[in-house]
N, C-alpha and C. Protein backbone atom coordinates (compact mmCIF):
# COMPACT_ATOMS: atom_id res chain seq x y z
N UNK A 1 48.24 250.68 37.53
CA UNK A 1 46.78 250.64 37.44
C UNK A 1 46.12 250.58 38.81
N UNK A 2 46.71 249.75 39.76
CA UNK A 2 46.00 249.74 41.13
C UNK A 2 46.06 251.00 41.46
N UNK A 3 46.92 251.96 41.33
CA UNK A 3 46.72 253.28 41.75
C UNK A 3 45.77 254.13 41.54
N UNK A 4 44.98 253.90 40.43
CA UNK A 4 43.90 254.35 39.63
C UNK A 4 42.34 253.83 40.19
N UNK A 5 42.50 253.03 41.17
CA UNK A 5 41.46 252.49 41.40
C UNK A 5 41.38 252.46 42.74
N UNK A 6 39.84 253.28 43.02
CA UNK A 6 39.52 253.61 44.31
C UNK A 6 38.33 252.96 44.94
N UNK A 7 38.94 252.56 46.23
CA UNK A 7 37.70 251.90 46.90
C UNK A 7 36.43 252.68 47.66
N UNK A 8 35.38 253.09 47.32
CA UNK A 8 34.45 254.18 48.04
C UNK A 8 33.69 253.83 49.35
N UNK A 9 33.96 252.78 49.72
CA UNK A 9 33.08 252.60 50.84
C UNK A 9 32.30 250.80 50.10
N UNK A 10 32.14 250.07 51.17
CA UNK A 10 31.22 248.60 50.89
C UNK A 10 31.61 248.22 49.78
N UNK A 11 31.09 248.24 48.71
CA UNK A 11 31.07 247.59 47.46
C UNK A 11 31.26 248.89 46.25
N UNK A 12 31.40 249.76 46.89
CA UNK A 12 31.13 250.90 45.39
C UNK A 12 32.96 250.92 44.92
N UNK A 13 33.41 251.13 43.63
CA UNK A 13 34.66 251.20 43.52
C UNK A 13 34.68 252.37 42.00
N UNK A 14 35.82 253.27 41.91
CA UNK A 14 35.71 254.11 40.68
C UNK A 14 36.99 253.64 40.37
N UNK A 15 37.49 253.80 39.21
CA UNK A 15 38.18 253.68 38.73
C UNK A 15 38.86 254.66 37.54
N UNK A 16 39.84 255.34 37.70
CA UNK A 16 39.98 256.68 36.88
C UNK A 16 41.12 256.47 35.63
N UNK A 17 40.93 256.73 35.02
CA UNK A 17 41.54 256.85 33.71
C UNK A 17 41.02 257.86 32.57
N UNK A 18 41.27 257.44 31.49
CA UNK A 18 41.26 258.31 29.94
C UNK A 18 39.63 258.44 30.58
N UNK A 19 39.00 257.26 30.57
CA UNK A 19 37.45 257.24 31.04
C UNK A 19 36.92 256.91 32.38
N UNK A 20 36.35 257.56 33.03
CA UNK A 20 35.72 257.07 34.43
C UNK A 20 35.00 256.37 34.67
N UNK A 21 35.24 255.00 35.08
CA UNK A 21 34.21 254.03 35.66
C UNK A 21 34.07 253.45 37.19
N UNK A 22 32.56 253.79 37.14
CA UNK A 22 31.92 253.29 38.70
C UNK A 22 31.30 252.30 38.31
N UNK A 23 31.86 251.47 39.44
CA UNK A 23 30.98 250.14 39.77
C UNK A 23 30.31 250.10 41.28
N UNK A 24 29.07 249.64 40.72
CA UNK A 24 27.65 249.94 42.11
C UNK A 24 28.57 251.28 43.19
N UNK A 25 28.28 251.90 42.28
CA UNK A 25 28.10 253.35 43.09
C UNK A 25 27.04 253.57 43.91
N UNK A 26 27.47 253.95 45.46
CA UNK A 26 26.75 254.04 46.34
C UNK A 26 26.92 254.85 47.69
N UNK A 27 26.23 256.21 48.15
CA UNK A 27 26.97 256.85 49.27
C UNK A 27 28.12 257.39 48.52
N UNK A 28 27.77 257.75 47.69
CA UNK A 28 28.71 259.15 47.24
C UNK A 28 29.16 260.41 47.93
N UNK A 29 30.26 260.70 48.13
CA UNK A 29 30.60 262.08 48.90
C UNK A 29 31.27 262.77 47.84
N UNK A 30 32.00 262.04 46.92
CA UNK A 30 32.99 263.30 46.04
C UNK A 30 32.38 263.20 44.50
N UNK A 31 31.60 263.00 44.37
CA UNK A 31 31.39 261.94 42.96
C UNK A 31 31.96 262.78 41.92
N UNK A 32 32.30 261.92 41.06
CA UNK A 32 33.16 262.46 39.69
C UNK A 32 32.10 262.04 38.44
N UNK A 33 31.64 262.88 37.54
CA UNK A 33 31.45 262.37 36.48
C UNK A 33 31.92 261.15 35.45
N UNK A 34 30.73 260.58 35.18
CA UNK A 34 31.54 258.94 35.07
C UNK A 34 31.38 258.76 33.66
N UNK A 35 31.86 258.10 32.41
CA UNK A 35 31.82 257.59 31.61
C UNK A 35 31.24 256.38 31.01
N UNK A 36 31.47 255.61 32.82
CA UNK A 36 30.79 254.22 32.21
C UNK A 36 30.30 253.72 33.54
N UNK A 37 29.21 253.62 34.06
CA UNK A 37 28.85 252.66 35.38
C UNK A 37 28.09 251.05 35.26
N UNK A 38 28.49 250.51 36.19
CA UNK A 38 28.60 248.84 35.42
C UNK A 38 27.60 248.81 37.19
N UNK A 39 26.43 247.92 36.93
CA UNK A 39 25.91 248.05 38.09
C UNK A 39 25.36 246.50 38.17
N UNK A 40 25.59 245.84 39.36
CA UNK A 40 26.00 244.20 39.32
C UNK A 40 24.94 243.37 39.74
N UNK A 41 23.51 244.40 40.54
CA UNK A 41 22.44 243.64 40.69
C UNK A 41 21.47 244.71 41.68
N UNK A 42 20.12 244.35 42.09
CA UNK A 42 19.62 245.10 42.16
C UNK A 42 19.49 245.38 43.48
N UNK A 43 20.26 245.11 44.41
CA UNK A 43 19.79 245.50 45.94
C UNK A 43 20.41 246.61 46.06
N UNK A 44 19.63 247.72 47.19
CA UNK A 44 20.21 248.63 47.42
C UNK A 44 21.07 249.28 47.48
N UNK A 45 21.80 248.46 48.57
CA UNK A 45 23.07 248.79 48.71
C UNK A 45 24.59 248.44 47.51
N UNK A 46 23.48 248.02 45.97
CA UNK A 46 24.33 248.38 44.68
C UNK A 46 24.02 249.23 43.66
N UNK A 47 22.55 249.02 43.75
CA UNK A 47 21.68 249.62 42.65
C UNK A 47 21.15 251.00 43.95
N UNK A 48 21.97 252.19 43.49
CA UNK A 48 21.52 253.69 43.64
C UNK A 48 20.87 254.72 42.99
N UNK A 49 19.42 254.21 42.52
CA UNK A 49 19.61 255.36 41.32
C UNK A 49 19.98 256.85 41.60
N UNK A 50 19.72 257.34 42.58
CA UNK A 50 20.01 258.28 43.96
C UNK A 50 21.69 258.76 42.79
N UNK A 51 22.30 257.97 43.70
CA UNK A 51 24.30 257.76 42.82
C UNK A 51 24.39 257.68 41.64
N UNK A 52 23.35 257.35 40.79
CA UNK A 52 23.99 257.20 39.60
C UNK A 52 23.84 258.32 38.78
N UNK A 53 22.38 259.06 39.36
CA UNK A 53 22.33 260.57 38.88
C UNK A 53 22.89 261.58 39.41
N UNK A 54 24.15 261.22 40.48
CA UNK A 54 24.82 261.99 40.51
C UNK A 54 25.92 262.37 39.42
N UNK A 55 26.52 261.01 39.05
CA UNK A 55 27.81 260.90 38.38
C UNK A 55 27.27 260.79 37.17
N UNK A 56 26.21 260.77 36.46
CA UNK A 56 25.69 260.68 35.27
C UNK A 56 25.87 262.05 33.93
N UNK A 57 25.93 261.95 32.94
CA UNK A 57 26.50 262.48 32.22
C UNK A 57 25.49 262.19 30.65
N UNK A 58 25.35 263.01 29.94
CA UNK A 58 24.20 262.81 28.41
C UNK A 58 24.84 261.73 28.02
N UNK A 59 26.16 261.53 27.75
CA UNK A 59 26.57 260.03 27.19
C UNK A 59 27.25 258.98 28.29
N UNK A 60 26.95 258.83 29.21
CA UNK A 60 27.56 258.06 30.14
C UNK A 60 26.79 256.32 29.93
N UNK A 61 27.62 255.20 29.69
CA UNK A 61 27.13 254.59 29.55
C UNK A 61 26.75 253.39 30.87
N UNK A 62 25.69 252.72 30.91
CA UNK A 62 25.31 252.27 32.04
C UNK A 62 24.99 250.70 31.78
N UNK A 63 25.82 249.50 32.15
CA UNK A 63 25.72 248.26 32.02
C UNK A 63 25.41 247.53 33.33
N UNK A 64 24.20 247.14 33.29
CA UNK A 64 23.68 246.10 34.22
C UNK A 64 23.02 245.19 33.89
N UNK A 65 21.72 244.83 34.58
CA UNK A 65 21.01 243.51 34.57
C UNK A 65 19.66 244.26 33.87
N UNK A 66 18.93 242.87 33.51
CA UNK A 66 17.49 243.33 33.35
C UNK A 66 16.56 243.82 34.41
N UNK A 67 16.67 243.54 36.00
CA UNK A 67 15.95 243.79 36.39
C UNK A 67 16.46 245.23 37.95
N UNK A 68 17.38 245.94 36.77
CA UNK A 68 18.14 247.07 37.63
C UNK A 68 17.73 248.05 36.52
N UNK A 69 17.77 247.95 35.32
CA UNK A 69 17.40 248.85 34.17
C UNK A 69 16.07 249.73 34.51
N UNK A 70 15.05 249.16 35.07
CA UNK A 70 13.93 249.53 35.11
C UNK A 70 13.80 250.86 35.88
N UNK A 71 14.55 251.04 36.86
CA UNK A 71 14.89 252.07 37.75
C UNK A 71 16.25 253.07 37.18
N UNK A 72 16.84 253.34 36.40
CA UNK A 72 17.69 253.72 35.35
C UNK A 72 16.79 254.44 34.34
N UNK A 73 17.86 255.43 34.01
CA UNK A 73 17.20 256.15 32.27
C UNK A 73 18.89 256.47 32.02
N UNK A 74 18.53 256.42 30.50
CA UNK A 74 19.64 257.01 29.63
C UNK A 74 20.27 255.83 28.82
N UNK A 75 21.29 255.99 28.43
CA UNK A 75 22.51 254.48 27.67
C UNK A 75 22.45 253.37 28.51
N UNK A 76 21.61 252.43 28.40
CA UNK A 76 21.60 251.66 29.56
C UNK A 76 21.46 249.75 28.13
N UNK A 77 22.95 249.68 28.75
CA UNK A 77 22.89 248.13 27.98
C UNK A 77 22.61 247.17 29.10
N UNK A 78 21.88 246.01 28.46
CA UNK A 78 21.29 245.52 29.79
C UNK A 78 22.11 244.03 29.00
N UNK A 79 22.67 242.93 30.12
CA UNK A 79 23.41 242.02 29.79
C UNK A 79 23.44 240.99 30.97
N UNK A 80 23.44 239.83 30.84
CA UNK A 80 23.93 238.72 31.08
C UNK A 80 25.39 238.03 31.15
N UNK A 81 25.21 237.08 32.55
CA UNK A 81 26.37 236.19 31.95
C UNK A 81 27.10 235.95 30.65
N UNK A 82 28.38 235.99 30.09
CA UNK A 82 28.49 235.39 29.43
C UNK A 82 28.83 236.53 28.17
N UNK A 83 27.79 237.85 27.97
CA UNK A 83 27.37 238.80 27.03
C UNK A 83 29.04 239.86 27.50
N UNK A 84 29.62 240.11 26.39
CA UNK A 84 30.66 241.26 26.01
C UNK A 84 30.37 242.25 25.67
N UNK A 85 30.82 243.69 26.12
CA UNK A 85 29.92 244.73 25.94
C UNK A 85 31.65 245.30 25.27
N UNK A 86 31.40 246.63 24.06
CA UNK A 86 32.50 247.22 24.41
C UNK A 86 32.18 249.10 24.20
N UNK A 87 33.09 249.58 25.25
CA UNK A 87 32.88 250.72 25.30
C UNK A 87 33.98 251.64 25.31
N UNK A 88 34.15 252.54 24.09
CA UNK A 88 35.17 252.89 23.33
C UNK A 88 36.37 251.97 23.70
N UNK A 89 37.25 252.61 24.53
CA UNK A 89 38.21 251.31 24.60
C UNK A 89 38.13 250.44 25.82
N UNK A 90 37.12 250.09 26.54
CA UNK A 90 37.10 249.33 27.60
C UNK A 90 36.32 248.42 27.13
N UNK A 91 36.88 246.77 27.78
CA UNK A 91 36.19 245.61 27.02
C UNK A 91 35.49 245.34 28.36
N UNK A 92 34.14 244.99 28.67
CA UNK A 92 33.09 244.61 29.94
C UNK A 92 32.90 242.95 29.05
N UNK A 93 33.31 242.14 30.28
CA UNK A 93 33.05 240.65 30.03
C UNK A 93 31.77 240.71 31.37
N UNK A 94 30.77 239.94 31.38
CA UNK A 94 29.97 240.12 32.34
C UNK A 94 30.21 238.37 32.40
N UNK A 95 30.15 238.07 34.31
CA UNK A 95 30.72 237.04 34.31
C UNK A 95 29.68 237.01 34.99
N UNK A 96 29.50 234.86 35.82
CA UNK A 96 28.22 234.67 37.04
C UNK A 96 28.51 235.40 38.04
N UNK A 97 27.75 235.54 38.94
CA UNK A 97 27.91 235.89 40.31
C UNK A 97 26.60 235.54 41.31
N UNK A 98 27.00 234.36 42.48
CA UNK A 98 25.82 234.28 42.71
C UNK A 98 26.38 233.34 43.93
N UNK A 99 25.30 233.14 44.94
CA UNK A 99 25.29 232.69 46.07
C UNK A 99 25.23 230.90 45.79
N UNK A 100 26.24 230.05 46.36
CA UNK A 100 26.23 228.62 46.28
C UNK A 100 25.35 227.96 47.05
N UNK A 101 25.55 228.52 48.54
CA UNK A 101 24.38 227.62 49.52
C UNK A 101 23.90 228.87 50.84
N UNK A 102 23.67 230.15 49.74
CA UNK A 102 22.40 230.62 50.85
C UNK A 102 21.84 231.09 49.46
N UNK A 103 20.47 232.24 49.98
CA UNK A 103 19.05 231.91 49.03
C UNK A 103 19.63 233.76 48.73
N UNK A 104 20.13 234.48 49.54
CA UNK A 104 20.44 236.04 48.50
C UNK A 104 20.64 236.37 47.19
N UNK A 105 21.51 235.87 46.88
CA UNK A 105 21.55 235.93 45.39
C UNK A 105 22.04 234.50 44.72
N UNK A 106 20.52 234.24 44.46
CA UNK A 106 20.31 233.36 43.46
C UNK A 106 20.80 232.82 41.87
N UNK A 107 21.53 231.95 41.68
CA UNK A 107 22.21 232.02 40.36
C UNK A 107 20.90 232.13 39.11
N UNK A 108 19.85 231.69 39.38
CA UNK A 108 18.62 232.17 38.40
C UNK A 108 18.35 233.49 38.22
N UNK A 109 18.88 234.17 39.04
CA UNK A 109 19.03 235.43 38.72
C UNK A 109 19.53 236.10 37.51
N UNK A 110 20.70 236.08 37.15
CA UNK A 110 21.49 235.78 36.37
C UNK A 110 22.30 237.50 36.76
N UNK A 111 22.42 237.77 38.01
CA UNK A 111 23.20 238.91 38.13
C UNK A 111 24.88 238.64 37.76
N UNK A 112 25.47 239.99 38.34
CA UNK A 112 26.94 240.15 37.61
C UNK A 112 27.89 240.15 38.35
N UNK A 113 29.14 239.83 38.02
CA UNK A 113 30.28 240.27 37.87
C UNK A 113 30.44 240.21 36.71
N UNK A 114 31.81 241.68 36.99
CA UNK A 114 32.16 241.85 35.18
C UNK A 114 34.21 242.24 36.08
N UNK A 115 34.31 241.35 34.16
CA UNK A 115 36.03 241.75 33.66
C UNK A 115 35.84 242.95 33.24
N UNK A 116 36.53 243.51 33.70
CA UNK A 116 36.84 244.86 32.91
C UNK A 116 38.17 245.08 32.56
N UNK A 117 38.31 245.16 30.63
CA UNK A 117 39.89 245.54 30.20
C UNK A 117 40.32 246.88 30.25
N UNK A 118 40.91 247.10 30.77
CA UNK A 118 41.05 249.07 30.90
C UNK A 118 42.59 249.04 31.01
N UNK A 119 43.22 249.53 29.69
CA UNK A 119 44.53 249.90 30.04
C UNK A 119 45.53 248.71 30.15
N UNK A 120 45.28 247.74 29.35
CA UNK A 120 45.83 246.50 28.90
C UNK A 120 45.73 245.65 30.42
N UNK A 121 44.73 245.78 31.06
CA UNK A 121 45.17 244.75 32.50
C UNK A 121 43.18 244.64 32.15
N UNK A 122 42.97 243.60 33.09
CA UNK A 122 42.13 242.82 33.28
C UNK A 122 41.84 243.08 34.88
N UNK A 123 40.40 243.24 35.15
CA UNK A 123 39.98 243.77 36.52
C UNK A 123 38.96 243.40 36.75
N UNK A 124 38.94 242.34 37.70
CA UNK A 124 37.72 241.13 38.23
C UNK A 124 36.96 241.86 39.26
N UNK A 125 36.13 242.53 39.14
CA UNK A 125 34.66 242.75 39.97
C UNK A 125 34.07 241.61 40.32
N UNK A 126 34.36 240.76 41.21
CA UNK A 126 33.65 239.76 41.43
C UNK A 126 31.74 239.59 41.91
N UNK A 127 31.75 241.21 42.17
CA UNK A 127 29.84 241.13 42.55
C UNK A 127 29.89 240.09 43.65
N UNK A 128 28.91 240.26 44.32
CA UNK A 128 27.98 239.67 45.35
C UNK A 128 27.94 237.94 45.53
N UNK A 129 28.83 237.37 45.52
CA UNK A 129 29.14 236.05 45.20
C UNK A 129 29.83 234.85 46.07
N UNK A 130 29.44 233.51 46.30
CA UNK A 130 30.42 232.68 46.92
C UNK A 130 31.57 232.46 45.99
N UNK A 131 32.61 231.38 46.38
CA UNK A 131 33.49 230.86 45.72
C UNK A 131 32.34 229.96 44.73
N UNK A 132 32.71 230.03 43.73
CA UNK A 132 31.82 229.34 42.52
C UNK A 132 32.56 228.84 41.61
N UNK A 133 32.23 227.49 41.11
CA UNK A 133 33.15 226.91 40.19
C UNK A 133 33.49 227.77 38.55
N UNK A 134 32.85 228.57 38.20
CA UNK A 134 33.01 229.61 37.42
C UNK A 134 34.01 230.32 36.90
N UNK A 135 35.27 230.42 38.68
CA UNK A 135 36.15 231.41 39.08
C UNK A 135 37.20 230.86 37.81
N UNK A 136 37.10 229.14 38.16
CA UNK A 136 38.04 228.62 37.82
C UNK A 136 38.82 228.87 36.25
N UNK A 137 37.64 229.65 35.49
CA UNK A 137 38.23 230.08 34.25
C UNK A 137 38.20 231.29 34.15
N UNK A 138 38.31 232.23 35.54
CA UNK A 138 38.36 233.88 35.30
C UNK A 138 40.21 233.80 34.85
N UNK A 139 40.58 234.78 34.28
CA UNK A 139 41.77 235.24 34.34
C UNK A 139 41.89 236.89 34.48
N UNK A 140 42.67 237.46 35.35
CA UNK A 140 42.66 238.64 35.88
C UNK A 140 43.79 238.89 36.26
N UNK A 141 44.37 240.65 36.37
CA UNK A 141 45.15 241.10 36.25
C UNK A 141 45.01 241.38 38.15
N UNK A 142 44.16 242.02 38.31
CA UNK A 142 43.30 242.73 39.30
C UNK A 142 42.30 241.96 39.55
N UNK A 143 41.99 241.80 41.07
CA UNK A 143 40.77 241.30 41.51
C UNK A 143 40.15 242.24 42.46
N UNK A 144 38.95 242.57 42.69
CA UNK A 144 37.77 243.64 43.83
C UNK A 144 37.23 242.36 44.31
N UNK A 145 37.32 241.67 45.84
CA UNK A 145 36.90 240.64 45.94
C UNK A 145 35.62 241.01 47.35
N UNK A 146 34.75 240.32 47.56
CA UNK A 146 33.62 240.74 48.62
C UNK A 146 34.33 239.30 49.78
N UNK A 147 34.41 240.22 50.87
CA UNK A 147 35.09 239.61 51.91
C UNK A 147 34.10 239.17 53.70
N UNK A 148 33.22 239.61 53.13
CA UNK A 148 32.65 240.53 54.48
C UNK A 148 31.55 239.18 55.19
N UNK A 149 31.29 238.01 54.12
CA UNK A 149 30.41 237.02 54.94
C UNK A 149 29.40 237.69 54.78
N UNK A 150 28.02 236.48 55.69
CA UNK A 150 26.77 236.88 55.29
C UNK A 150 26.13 236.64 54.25
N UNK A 151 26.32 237.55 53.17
CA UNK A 151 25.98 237.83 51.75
C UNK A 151 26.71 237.39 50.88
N UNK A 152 27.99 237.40 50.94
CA UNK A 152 29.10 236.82 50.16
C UNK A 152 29.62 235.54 50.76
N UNK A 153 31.36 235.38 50.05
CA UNK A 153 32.59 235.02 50.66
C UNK A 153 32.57 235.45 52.01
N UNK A 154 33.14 234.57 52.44
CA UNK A 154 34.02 234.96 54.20
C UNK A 154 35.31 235.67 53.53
N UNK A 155 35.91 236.11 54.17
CA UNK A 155 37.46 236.36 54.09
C UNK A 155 38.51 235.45 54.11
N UNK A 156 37.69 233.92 54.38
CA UNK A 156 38.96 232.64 54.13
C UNK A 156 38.26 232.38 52.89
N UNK A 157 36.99 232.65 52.10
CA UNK A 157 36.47 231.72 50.92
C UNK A 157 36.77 233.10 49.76
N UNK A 158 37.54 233.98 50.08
CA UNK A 158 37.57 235.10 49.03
C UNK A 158 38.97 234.53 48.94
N UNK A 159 40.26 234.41 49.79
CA UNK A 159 41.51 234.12 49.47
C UNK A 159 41.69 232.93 49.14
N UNK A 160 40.86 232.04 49.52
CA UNK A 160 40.97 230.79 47.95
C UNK A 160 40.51 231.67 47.20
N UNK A 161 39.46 231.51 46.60
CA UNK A 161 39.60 232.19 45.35
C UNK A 161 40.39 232.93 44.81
N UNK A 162 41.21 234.01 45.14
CA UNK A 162 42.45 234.97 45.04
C UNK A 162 43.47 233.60 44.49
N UNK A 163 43.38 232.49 45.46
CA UNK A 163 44.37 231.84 44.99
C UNK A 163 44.36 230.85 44.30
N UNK A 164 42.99 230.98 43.83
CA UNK A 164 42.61 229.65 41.95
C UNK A 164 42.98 230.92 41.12
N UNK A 165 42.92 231.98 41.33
CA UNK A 165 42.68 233.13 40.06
C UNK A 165 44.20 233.49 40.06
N UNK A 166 44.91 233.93 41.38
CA UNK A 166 46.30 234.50 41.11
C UNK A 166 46.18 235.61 40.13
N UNK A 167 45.72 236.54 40.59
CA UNK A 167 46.06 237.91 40.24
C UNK A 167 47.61 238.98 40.25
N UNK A 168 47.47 239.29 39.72
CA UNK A 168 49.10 240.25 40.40
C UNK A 168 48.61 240.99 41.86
N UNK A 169 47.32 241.18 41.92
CA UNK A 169 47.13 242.21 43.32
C UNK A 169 45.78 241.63 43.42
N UNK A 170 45.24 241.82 45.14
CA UNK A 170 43.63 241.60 45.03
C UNK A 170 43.49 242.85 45.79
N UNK A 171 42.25 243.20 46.03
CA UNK A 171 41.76 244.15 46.48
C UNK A 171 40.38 244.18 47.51
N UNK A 172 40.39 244.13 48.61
CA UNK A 172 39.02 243.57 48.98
C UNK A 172 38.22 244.55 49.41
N UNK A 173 36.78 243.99 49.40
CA UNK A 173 35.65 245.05 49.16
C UNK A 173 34.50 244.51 49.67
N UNK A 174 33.35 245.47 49.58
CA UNK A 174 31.96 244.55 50.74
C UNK A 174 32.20 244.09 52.18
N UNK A 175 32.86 245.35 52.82
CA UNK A 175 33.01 245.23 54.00
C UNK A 175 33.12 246.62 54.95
N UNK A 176 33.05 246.56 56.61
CA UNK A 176 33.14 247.65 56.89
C UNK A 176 31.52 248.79 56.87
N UNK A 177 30.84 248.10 56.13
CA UNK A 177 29.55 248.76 55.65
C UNK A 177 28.38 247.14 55.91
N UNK A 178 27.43 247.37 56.73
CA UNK A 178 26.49 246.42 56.64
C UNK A 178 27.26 245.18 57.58
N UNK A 179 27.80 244.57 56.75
CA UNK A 179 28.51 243.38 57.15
C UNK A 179 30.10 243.40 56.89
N UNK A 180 30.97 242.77 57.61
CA UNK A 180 32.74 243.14 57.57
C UNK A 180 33.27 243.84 58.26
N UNK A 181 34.56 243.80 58.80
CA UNK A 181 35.30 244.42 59.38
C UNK A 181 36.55 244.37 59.17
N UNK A 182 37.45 245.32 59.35
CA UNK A 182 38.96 245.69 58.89
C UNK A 182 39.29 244.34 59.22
N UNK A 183 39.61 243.82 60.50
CA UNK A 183 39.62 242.66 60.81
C UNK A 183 39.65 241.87 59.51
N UNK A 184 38.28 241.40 59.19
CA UNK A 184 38.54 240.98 58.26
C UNK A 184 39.05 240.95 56.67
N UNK A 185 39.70 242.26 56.57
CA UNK A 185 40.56 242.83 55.51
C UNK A 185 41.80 242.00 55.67
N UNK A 186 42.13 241.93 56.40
CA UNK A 186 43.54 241.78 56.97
C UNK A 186 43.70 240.16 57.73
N UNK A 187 42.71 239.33 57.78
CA UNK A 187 42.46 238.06 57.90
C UNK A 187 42.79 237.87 56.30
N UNK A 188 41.91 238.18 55.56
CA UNK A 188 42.01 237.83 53.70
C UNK A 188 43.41 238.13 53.33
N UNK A 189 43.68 239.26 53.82
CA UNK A 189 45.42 239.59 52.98
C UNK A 189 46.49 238.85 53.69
N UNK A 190 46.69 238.15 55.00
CA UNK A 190 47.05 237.01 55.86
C UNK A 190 47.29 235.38 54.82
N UNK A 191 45.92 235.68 54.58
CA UNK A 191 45.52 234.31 53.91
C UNK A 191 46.09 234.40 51.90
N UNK A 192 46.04 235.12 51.94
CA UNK A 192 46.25 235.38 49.97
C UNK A 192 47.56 235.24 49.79
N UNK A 193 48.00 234.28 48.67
CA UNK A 193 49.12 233.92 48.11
C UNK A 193 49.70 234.98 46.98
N UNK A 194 48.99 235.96 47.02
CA UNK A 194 49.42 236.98 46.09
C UNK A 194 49.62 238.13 46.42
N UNK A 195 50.02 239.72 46.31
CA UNK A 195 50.01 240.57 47.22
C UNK A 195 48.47 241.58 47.11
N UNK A 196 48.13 241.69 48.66
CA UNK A 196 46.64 242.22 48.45
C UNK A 196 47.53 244.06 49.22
N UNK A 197 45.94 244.69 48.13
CA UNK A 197 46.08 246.23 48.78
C UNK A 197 45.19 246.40 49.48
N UNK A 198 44.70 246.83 50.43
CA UNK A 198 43.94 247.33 51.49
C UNK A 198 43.72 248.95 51.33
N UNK A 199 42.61 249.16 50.76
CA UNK A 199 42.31 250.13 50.77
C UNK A 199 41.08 251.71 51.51
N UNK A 200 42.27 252.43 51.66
CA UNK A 200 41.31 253.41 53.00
C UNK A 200 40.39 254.07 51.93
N UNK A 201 38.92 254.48 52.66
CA UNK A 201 37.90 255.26 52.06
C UNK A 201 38.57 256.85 51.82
């Protein structure tokens, strides 16, 4: 399954199978027609509507927040924490995601991370987020973790987390773009008790 799953640059990730899913697609160069795009909150650099009408499709379905919908047309389920979406065979758990002690993303918000079941494994999009007591009941096959500081996790507060969750693989992301550096790819996979992939654009 990690093979199937591509990192596009910052935070955007596709993921290919029976069905194609992008998460916060953004700065598209190859785009593939998508099946399902899961979009985790509304700042720019996640919410493209630009990207999403690229990869968009008459039935493509589109799961985000309430206040990302508005800028969107088409199949657009709008969801919360907590809310299970399912789409033909992919199960979307939409989990918290949200900043502990800076003011970016606000847990009143009620933006996303989402589980995604695809292909009997479990795949943690963690979204835009600190370490949050939340994690503590994710279970995941796969983790997409934001490494980059600033806005998120540091790259030491993403590999704890990697290592309350213990994934079979992590994957790190939100970096390299804006805020992050390889550097810090490779500080996080240093630090992770599990084996991380590092992935080239």
């Amino acid at each position: 399954m990690v093979e199937n799953i591509f990192w596009l640059g910052h935070s955007s990730v596709r993921i290919d199978g029976e069905q194609v899913i992008y998460i916060d697609p953004w700065k598209l160069k190859d785009p593939k027609k998508a099946d399902l795009v899961l979009i985790s909150h509304n700042h720019y650099d996640h919410l493209s509507p630009e990207d999403v009408r690229k990869i968009q499709k008459e039935d493509t379905v589109i799961i985000t927040t309430q206040d990302s919908a508005a800028d969107l047309s088409g199949d657009i389920r709008i969801v919360k924490p907590g809310d299970i979406v399912q789409v033909g065979e992919i199960l979307v758990e939409a989990v918290p995601s949200y900043n502990a002690d800076k003011a970016f993303h606000p847990r009143e918000n009620d933006w996303l991370g989402f589980v995604v079941t695809v292909g009997g494994k479990r795949i943690y999009y963690c979204g835009d987020t600190d370490l949050i007591p939340e994690m503590e009941t994710i279970r995941a096959n796969i983790m997409l973790v934001p490494i980059g500081g600033t806005y998120t996790m540091t790259a030491e507060e993403a590999a704890r987390a990697v290592n309350i969750i213990r994934p079979e693989v992590a994957i790190p992301v939100h970096y390299d773009d804006i805020v992050g550096s390889a550097e810090d790819a490779r500080r996080f996979r240093d630090l992770c008790e599990v084996p991380v992939e590092i992935k080239s654009v």
